[in-house]
Protein backbone atom coordinates (compact mmCIF):
# COMPACT_ATOMS: atom_id res chain seq x y z
CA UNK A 1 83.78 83.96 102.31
CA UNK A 2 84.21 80.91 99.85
CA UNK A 3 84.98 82.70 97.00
CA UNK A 4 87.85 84.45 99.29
CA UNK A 5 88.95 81.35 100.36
CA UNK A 6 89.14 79.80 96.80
CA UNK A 7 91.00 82.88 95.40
CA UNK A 8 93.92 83.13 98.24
CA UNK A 9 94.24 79.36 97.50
CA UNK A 10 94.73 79.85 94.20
CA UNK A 11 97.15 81.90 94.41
CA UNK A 12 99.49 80.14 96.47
CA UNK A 13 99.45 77.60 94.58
CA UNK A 14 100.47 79.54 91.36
CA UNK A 15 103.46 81.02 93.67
CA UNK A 16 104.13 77.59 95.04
CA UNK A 17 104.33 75.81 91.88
CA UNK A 18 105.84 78.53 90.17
CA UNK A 19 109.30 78.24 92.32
CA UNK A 20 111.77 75.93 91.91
CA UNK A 21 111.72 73.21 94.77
CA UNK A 22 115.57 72.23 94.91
CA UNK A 23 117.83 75.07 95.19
CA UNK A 24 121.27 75.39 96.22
CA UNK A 25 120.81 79.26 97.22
CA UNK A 26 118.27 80.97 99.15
CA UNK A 27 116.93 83.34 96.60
CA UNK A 28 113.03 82.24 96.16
CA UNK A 29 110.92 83.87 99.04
CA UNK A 30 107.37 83.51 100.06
CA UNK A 31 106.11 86.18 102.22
CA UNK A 32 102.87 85.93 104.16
CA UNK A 33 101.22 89.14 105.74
CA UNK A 34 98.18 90.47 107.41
CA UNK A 35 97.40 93.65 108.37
CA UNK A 36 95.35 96.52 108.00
CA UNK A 37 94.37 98.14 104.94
CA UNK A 38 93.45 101.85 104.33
CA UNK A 39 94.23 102.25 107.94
CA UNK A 40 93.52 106.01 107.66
CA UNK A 41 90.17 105.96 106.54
CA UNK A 42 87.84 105.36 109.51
CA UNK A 43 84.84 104.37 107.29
CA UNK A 44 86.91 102.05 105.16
CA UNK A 45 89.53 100.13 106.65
CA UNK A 46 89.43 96.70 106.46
CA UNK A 47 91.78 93.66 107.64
CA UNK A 48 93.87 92.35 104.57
CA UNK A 49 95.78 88.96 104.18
CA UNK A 50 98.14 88.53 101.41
CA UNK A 51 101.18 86.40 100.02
CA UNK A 52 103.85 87.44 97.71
CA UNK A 53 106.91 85.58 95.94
CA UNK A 54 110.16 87.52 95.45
CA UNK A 55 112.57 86.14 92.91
CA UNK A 56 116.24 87.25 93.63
CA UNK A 57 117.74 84.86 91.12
CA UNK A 58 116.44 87.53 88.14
CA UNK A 59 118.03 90.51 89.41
CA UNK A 60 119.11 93.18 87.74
CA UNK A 61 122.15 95.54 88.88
CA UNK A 62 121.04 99.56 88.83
CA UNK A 63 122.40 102.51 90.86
CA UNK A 64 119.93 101.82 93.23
CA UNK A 65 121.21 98.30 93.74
CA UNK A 66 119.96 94.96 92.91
CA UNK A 67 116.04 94.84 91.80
CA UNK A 68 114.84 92.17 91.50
CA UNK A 69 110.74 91.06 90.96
CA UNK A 70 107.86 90.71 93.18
CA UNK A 71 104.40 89.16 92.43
CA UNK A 72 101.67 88.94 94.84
CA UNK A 73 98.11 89.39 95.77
CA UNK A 74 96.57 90.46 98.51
CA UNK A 75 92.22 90.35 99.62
CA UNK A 76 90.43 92.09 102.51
CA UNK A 77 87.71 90.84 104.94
CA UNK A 78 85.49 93.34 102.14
CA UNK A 79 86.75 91.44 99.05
CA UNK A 80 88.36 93.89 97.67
CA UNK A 81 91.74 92.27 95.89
CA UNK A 82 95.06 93.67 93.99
CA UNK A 83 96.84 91.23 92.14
CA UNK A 84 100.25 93.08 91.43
CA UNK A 85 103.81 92.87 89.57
CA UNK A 86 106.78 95.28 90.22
CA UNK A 87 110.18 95.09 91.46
CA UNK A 88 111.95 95.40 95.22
CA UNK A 89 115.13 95.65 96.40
CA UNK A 90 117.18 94.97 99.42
CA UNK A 91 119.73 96.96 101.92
CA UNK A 92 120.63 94.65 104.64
CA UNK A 93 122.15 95.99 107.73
CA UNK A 94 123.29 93.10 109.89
CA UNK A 95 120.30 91.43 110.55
CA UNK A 96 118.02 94.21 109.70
CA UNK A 97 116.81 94.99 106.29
CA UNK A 98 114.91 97.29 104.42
CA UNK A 99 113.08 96.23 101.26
CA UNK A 100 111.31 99.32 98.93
CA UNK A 101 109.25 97.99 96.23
CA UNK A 102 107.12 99.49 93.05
CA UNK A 103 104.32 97.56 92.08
CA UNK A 104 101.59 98.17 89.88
CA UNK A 105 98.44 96.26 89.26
CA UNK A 106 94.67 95.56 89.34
CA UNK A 107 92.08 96.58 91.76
CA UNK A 108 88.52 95.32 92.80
CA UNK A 109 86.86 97.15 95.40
CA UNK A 110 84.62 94.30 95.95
CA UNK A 111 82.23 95.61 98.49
CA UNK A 112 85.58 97.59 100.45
CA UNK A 113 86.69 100.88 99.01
CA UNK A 114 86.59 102.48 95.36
CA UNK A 115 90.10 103.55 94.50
CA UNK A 116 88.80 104.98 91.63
CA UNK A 117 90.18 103.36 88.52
CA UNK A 118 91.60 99.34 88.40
CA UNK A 119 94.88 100.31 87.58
CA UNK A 120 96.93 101.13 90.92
CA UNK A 121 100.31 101.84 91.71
CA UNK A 122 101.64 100.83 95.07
CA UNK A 123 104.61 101.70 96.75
CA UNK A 124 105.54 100.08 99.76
CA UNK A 125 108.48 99.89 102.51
CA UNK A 126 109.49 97.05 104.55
CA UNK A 127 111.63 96.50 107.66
CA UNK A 128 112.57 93.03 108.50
CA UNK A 129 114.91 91.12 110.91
CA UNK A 130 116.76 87.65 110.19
CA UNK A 131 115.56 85.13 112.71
CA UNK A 132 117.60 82.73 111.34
CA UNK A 133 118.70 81.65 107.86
CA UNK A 134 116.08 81.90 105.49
CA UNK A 135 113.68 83.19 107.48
CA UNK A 136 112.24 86.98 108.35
CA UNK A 137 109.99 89.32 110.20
CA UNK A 138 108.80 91.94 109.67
CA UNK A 139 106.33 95.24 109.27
CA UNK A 140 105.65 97.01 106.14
CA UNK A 141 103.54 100.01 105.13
CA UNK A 142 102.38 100.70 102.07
CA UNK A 143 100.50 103.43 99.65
CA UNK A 144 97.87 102.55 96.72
CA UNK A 145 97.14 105.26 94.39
CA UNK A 146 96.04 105.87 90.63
CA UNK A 147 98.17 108.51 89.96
CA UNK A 148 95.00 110.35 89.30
CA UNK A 149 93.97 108.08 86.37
CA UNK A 150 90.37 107.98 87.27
CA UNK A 151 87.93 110.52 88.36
CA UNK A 152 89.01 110.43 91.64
CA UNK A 153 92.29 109.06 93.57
CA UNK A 154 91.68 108.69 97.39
CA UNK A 155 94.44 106.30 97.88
CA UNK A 156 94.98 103.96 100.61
CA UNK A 157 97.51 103.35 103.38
CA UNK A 158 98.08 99.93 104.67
CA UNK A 159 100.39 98.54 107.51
CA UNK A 160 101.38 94.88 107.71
CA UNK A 161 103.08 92.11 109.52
CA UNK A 162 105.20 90.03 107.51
CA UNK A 163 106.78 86.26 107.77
CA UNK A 164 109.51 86.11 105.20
CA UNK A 165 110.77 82.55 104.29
CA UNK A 166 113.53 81.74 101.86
CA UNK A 167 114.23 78.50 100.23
């Protein structure tokens, strides 16, 4: 449980120090989420905590809108941590929006479940509404695979709860 503890500290940190502190727009985010990962899998799911920083001051215009990047990590109650880079991107509706993101990265199955190869891909969708300026909630689900890189690819789904705050 230490070692958890350490690591998820860690890595806010990074994200924390790694964002500028005075900002005139509200493009840096830090989202914080729990939920449950590899839902599906009766034998193997396993509550997850996780915290990601989105960067919408390095976008990039494409026909599927702006991307922009997303770095994160997230750790479950069996150890097992994915420390990830991709991109996301946003389609607000009012106050409801709908971030899609591609992220690939590295997997440990610490004592949870054996993806099959440390390289992962996952794709995720999130729903969020505005509470106020800056500031969102949401739910999210999301897919890890391999692609079939390793000898096997069981994948994982994950759902999860998400506060959203801009500065």
């Amino acid at each position: 449980m230490k070692i958890k503890l350490k690591l998820l500290t860690f890595l806010i940190g990074i994200l924390f120090f790694n964002v500028p502190a005075f900002s005139d727009e509200k493009n840096n985010g830090i989202n914080f989420y729990t939920g449950m990962f590899d839902f599906s899998d009766d034998g193997k799911r396993s509550v997850l905590y996780g915290v990601e920083h989105q960067n919408e001051n390095l976008y990039r215009d494409t026909i599927f809108g702006k991307i922009s990047p997303v770095t994160g990590a997230m750790i479950t109650q069996d150890a097992a941590t994915y420390i990830y880079t991709g991109v996301e991107t946003n389609y607000s509706f009012g106050k409801l929006n709908i971030t899609p993101s591609f992220t690939p990265g590295l997997y440990n199955k610490g004592d949870g479940k054996d993806l099959g190869h440390p390289l992962e891909f996952k794709s995720e969708v999130q729903m969020s509404v505005d509470l106020s300026e800056g500031t969102n909630l949401g739910l999210s689900y999301n897919h890890v695979s391999n692609a079939s890189l390793g000898d096997k690819n069981p994948g994982a789904n994950s759902y999860m709860f998400n506060f959203l705050k801009k500065f």
